[in-house]
C-alpha atoms as a PDB file:
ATOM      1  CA  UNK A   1     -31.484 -82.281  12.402  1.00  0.00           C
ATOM      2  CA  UNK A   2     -28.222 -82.423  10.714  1.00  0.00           C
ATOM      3  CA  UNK A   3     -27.888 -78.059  11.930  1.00  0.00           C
ATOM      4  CA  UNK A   4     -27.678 -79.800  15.428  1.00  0.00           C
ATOM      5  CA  UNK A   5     -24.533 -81.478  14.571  1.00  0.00           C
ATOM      6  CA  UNK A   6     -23.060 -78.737  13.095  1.00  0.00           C
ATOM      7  CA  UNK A   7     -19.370 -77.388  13.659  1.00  0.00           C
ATOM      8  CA  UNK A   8     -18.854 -75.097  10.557  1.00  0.00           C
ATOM      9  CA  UNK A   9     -16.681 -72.246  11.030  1.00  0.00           C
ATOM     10  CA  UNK A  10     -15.643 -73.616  14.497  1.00  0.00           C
ATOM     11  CA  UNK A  11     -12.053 -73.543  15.958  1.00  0.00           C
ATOM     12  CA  UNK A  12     -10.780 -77.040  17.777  1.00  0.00           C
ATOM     13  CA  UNK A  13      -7.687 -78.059  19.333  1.00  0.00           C
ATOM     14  CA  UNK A  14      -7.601 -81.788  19.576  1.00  0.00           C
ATOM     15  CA  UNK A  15      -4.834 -83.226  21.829  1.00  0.00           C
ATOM     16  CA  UNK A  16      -3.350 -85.995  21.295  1.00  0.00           C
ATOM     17  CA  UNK A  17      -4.789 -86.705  17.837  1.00  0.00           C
ATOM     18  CA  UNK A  18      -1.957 -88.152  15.875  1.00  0.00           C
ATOM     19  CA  UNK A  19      -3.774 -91.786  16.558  1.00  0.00           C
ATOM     20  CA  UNK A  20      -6.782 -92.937  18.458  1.00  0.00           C
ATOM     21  CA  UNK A  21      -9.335 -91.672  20.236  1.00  0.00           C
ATOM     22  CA  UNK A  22      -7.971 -87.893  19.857  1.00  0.00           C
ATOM     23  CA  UNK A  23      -7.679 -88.733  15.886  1.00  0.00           C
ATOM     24  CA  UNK A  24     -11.262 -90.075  15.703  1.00  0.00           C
ATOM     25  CA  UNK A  25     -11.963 -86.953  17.373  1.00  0.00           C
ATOM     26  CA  UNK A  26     -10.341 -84.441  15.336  1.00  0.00           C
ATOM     27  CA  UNK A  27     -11.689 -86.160  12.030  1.00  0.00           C
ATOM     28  CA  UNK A  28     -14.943 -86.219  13.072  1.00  0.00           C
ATOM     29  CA  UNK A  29     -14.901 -82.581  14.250  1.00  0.00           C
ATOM     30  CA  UNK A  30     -13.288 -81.524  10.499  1.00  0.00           C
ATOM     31  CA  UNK A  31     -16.287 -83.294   8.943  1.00  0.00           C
ATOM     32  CA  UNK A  32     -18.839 -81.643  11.327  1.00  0.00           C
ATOM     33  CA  UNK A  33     -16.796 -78.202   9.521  1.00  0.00           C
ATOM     34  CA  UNK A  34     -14.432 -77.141  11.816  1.00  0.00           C
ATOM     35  CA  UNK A  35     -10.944 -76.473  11.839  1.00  0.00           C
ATOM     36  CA  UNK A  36      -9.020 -78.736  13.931  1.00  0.00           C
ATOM     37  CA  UNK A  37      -5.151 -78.471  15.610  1.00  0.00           C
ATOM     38  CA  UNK A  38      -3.628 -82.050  15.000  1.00  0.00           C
ATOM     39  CA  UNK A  39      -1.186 -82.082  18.222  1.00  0.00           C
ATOM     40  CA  UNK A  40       1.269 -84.996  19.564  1.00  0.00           C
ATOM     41  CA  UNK A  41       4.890 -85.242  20.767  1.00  0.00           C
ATOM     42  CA  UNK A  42       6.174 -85.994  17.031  1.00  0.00           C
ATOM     43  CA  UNK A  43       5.426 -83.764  14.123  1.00  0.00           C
ATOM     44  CA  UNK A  44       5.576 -86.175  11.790  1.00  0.00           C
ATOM     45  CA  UNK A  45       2.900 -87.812  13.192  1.00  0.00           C
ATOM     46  CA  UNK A  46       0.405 -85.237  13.543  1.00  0.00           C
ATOM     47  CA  UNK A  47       1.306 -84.252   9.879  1.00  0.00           C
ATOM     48  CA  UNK A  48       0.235 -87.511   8.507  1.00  0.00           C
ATOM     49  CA  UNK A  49      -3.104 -87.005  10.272  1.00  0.00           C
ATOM     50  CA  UNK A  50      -3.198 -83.533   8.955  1.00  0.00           C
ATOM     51  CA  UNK A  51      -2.347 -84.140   5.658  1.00  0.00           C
ATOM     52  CA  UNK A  52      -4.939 -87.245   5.631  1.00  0.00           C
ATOM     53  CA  UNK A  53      -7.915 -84.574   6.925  1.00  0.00           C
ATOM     54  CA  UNK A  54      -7.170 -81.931   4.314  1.00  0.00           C
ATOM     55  CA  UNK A  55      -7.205 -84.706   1.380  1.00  0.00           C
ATOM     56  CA  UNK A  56     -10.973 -84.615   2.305  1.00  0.00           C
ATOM     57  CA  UNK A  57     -11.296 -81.706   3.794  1.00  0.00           C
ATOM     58  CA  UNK A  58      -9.288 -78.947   1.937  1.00  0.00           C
ATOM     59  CA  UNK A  59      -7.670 -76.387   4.314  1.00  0.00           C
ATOM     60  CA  UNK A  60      -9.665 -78.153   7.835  1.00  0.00           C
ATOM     61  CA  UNK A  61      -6.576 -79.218   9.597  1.00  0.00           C
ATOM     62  CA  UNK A  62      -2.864 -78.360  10.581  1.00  0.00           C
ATOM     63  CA  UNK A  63      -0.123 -79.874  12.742  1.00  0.00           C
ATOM     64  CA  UNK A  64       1.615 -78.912  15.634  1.00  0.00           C
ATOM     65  CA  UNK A  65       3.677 -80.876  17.742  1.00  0.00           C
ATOM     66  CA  UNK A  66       3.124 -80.419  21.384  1.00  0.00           C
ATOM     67  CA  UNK A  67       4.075 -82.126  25.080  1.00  0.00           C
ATOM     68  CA  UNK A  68       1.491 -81.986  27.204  1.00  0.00           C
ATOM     69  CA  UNK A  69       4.386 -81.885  29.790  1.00  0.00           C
ATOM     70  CA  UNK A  70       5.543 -78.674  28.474  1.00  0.00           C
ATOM     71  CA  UNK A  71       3.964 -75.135  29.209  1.00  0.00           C
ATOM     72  CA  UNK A  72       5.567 -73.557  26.593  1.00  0.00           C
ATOM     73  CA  UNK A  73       5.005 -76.437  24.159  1.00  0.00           C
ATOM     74  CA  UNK A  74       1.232 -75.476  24.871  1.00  0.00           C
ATOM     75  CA  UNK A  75       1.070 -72.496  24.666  1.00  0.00           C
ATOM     76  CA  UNK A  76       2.494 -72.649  21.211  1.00  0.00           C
ATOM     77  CA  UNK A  77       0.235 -74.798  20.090  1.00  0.00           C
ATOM     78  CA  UNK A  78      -2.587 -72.509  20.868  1.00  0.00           C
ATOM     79  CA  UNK A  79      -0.780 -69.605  19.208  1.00  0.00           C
ATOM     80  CA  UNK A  80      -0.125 -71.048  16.239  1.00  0.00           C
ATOM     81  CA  UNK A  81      -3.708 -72.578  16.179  1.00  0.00           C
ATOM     82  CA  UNK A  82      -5.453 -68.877  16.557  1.00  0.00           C
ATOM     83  CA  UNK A  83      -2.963 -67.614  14.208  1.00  0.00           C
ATOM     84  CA  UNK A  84      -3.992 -69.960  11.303  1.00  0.00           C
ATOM     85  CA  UNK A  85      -7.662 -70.280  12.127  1.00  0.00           C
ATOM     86  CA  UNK A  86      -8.821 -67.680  14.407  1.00  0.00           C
ATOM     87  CA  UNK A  87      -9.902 -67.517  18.271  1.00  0.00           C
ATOM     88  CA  UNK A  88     -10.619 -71.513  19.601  1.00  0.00           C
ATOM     89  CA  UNK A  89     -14.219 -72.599  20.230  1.00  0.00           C
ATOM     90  CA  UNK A  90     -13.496 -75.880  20.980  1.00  0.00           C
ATOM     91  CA  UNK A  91     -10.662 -77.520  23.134  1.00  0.00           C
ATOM     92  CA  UNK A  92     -10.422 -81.311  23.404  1.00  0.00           C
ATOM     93  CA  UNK A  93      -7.804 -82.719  26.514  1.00  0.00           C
ATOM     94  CA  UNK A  94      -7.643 -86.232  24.836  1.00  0.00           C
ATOM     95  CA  UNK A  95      -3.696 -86.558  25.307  1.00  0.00           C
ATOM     96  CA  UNK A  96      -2.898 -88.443  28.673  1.00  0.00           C
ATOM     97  CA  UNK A  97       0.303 -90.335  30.484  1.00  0.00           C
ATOM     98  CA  UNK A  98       0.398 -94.223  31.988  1.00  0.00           C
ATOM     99  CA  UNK A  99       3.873 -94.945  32.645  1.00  0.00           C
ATOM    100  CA  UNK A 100       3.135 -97.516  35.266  1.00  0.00           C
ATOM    101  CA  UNK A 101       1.220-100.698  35.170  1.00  0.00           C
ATOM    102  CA  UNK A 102       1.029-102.393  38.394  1.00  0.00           C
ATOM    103  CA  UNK A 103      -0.028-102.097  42.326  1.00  0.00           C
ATOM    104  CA  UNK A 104       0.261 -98.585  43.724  1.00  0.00           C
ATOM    105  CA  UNK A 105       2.644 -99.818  45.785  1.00  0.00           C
ATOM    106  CA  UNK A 106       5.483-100.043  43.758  1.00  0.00           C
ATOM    107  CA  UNK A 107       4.918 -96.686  41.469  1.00  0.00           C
ATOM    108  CA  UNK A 108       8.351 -94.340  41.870  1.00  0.00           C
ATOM    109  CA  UNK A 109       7.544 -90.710  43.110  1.00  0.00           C
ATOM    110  CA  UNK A 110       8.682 -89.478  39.431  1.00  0.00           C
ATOM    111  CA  UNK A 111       6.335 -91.746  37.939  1.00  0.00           C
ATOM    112  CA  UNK A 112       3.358 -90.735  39.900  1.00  0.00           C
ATOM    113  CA  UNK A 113       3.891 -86.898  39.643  1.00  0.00           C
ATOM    114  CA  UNK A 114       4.076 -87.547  35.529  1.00  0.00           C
ATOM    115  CA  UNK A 115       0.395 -88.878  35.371  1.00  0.00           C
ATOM    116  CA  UNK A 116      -0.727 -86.093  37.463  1.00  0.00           C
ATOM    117  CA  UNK A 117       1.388 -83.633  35.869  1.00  0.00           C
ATOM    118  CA  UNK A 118      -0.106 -84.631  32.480  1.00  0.00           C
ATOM    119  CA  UNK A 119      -3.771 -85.718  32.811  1.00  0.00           C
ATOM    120  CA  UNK A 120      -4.669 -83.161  35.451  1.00  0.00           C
ATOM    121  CA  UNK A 121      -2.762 -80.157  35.159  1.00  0.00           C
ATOM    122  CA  UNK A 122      -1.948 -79.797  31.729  1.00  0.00           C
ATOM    123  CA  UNK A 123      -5.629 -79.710  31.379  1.00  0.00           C
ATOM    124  CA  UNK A 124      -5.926 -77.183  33.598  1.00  0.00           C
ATOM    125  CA  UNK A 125      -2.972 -75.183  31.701  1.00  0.00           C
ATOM    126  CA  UNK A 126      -4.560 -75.413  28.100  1.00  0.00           C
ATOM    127  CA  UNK A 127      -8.567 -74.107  29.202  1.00  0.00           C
ATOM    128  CA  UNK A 128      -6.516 -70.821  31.024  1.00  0.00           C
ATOM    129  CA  UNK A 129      -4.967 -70.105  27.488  1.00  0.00           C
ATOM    130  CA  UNK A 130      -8.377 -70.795  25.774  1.00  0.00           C
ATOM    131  CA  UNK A 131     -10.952 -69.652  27.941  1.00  0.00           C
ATOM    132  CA  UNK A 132     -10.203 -66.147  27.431  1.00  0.00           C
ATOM    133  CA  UNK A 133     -11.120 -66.505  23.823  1.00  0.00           C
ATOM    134  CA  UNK A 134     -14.268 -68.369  24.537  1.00  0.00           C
ATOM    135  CA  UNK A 135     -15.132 -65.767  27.031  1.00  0.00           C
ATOM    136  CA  UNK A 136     -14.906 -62.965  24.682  1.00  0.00           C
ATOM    137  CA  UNK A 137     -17.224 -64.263  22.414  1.00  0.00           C
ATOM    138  CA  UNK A 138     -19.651 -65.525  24.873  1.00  0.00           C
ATOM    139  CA  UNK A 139     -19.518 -69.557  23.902  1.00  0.00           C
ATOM    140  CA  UNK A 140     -17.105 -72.388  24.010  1.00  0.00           C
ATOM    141  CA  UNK A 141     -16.715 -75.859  24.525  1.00  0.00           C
ATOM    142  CA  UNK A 142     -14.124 -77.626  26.726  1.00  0.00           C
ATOM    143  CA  UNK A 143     -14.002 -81.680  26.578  1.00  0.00           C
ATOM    144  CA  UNK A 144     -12.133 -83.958  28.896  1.00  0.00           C
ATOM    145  CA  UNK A 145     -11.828 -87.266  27.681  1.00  0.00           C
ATOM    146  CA  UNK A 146     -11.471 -88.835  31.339  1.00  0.00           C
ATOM    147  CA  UNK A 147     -12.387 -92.968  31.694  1.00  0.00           C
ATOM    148  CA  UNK A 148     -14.417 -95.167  33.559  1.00  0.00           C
ATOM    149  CA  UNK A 149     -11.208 -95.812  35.828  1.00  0.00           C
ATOM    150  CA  UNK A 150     -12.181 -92.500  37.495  1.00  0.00           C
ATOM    151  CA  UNK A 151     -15.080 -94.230  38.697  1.00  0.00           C
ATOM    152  CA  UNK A 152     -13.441 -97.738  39.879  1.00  0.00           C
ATOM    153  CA  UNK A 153     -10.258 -99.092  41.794  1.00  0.00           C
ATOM    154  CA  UNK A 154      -7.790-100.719  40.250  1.00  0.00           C
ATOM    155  CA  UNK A 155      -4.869-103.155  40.738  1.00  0.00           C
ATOM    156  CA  UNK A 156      -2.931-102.098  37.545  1.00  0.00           C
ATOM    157  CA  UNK A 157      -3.557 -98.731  37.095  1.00  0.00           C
ATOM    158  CA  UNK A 158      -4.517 -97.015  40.057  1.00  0.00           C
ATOM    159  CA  UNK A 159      -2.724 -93.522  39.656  1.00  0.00           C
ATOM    160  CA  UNK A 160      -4.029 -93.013  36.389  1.00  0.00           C
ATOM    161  CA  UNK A 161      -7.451 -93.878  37.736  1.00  0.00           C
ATOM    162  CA  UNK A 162      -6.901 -91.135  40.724  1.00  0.00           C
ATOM    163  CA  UNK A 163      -5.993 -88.828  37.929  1.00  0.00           C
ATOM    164  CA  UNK A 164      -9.004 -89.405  36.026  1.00  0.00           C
ATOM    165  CA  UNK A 165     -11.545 -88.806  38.670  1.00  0.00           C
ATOM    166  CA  UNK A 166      -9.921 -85.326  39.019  1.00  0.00           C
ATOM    167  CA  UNK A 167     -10.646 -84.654  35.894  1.00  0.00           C
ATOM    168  CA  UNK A 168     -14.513 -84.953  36.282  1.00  0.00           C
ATOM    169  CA  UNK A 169     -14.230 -82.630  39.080  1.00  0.00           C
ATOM    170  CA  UNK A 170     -12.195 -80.658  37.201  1.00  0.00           C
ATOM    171  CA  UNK A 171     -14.771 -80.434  34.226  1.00  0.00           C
ATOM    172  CA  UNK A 172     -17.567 -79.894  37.122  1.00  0.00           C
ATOM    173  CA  UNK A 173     -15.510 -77.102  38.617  1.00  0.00           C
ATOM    174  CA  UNK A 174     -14.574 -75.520  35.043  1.00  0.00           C
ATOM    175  CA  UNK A 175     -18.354 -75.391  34.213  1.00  0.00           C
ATOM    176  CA  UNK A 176     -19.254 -73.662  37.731  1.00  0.00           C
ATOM    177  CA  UNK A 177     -16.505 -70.771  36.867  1.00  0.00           C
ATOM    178  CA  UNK A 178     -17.005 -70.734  33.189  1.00  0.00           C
ATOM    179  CA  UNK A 179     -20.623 -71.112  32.979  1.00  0.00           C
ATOM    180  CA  UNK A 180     -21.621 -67.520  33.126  1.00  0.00           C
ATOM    181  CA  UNK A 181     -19.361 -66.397  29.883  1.00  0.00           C
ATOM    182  CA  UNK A 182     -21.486 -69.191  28.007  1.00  0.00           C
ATOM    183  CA  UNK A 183     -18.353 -71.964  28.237  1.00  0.00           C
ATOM    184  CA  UNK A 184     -19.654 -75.868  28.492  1.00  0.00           C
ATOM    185  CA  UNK A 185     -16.886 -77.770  30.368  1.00  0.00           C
ATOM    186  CA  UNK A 186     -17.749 -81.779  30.372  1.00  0.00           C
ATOM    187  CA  UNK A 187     -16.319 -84.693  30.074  1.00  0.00           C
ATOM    188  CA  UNK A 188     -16.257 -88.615  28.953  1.00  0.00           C
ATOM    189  CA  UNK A 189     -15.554 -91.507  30.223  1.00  0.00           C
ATOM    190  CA  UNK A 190     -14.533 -94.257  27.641  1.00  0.00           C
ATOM    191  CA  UNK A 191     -14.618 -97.721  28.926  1.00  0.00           C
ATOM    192  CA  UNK A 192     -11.633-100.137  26.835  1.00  0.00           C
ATOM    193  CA  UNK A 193     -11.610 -99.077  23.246  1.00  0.00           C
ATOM    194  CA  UNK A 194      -9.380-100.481  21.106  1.00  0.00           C
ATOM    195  CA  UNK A 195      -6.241 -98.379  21.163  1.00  0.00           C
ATOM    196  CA  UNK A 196      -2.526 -98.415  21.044  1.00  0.00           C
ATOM    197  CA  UNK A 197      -3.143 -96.881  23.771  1.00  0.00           C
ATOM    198  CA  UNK A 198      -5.145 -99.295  25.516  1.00  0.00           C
ATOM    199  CA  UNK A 199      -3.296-102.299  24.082  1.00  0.00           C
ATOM    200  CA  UNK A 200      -1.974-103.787  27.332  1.00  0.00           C
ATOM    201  CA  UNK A 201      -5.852-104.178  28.672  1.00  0.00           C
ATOM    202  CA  UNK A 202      -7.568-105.057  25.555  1.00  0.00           C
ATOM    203  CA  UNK A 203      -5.018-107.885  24.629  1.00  0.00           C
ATOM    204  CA  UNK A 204      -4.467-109.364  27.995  1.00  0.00           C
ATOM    205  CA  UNK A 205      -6.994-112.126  27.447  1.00  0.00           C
ATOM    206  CA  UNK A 206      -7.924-112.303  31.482  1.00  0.00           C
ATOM    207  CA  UNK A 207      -9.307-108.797  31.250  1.00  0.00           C
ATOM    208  CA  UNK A 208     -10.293-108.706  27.679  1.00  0.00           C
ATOM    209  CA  UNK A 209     -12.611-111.957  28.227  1.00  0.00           C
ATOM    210  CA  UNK A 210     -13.635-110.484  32.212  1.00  0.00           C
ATOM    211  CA  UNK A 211     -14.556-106.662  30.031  1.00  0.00           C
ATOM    212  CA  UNK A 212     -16.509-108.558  27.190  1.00  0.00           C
ATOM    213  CA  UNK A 213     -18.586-111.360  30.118  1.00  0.00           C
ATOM    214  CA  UNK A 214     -19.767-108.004  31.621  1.00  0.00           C
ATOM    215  CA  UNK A 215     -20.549-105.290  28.849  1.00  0.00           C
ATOM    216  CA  UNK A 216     -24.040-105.692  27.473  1.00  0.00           C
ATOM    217  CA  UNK A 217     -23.116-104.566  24.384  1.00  0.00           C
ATOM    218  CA  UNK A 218     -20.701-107.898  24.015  1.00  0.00           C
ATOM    219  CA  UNK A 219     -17.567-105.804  22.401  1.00  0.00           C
ATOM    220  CA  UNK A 220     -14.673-103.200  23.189  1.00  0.00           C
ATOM    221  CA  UNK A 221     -14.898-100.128  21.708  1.00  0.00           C
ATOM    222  CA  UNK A 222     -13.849 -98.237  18.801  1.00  0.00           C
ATOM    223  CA  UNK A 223     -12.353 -94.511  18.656  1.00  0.00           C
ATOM    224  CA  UNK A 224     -15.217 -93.789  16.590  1.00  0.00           C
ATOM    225  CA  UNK A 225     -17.589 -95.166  19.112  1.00  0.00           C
ATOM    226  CA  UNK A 226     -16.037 -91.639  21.664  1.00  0.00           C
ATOM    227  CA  UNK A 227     -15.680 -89.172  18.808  1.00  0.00           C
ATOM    228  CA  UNK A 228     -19.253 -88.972  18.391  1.00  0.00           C
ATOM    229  CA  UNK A 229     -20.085 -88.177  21.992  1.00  0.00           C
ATOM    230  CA  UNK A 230     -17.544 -85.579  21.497  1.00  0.00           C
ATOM    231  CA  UNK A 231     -19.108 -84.019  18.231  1.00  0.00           C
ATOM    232  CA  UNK A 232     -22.527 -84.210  20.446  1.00  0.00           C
ATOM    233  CA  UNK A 233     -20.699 -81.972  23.150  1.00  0.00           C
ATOM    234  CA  UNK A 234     -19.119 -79.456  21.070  1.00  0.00           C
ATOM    235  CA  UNK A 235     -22.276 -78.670  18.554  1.00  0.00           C
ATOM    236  CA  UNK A 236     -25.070 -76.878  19.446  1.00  0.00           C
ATOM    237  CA  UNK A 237     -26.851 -80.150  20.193  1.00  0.00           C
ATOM    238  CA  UNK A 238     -24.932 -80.379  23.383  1.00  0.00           C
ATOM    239  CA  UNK A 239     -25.866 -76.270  24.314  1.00  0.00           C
ATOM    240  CA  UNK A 240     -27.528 -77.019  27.694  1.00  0.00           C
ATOM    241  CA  UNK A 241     -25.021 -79.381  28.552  1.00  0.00           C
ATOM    242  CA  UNK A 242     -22.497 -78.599  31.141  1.00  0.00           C
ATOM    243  CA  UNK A 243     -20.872 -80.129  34.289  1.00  0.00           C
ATOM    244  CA  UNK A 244     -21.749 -83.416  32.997  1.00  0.00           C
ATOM    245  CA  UNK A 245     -19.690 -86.821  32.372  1.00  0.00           C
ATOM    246  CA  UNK A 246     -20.855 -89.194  28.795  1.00  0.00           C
ATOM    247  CA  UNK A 247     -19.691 -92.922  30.279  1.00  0.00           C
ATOM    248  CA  UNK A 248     -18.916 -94.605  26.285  1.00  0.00           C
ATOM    249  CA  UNK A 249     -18.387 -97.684  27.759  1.00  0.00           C
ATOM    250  CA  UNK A 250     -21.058 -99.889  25.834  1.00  0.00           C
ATOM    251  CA  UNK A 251     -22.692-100.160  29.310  1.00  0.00           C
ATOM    252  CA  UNK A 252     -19.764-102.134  31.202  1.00  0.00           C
ATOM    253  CA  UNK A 253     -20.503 -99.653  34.408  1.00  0.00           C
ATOM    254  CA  UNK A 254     -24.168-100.427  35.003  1.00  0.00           C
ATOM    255  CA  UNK A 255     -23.376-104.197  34.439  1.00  0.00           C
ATOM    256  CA  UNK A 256     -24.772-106.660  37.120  1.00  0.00           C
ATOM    257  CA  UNK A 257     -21.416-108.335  37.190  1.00  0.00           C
ATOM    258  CA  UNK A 258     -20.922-111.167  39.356  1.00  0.00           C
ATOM    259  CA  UNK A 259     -25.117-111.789  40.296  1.00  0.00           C
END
């Protein structure tokens, strides 16, 4: 069973991976056997993550700062990523923008275009560089780590939420073009996992205590608790998988709240 799981030999660009979620991800892909492009805004940061994977994992990981903002930041990235390991299997949109917390309402034009810029069409920038890769050898696998506020209204953050329901239609579209060249394009929707990230939900004690009354599981949850659906996606276990959005949300969505 373990061969399902495998990732030896594989290529992965992680974004976002210098802490949470995208660093779960990228250290459970280097155990799996890949090789895995740490990549944040500060190099330092992504070194330390780097450094941390190849004390364990000898030659799995290096680090590249990168802007999701940027084009050209991006497209270094993956250059310096297929120079050092070879053409990338695996690409992981984990890094995303919230600069605004509050009603709709009040978001500034600037503000708005920044969470779209960066959770939709940065995406959309980094699979053009890497699908031709994947293409060429038949095979490839392109997460999305989206949320469960693609799937809900919100009061606090409702632009992010917008932007994250474009990104499961952007995974469904991806896996409609790509699908014939043997490219998976899905995506996953965390519900509140304890992140820096996350921090202004998960310690708010109104919406901690409303998140843990209606998730079955009774807890919020970890990076870990994501970086295993991701694993799942990007081995072969995941092979007839495409289109598709994994809700880790410790089954908060299909709660009966309120009866």
């Amino acid at each position: 069973m373990s061969s399902l799981f495998d990732l030896t030999g594989k290529v992965a660009i992680v974004t976002g991976s210098s802490r949470g979620i995208g660093r779960a991800i990228a250290e459970r892909m280097a155990e799996a056997g890949a090789h895995v492009a740490i990549s944040s805004r500060k190099l330092e940061a992504c070194e330390a993550v780097a450094d941390a994977i190849n004390a364990r994992h000898p030659g799995a990981a290096l680090a590249q700062a990168a802007n999701i903002s940027s084009k050209d930041d991006l497209r270094r990235l993956v250059e310096r990523t297929r120079e050092s390991f070879g053409p990338i299997d695996i690409l992981v949109c984990n890094a995303a923008s919230n600069p605004h917390f509050g009603p709709m309402a009040d978001i500034a034009d600037e503000k708005f275009r920044k969470v779209l810029d960066n959770n939709i069409i940065a995406n959309h920038w980094l699979v053009q560089m890497v699908a031709p890769d994947m293409a060429a050898r038949g095979e490839g696998a392109i997460i999305i780590v989206s949320s469960i506020g693609g799937m809900r209204g919100s009061k606090a953050i409702g632009a992010y939420n917008i932007s994250k329901a474009a990104d499961f239609q952007l995974a469904r579209n991806l896996a409609v073009e790509l699908g014939p060249h043997g490219i998976r394009a899905n995506s996953i929707a965390p519900g509140l996992i304890k992140t820096d990230f996350a921090r202004a939900l998960w310690e708010n004690e109104t919406i901690r205590g409303n998140v843990l009354a209606n998730t079955p599981l009774s807890r919020i949850g970890e990076p870990d608790d994501v970086a295993g659906a991701a694993v799942f996606l990007a081995s072969p276990a995941g092979r007839f998988i495409t289109g598709q959005t994994i809700v880790v949300d410790g089954g908060l969505t299909i709660s009966a709240a309120g009866v």
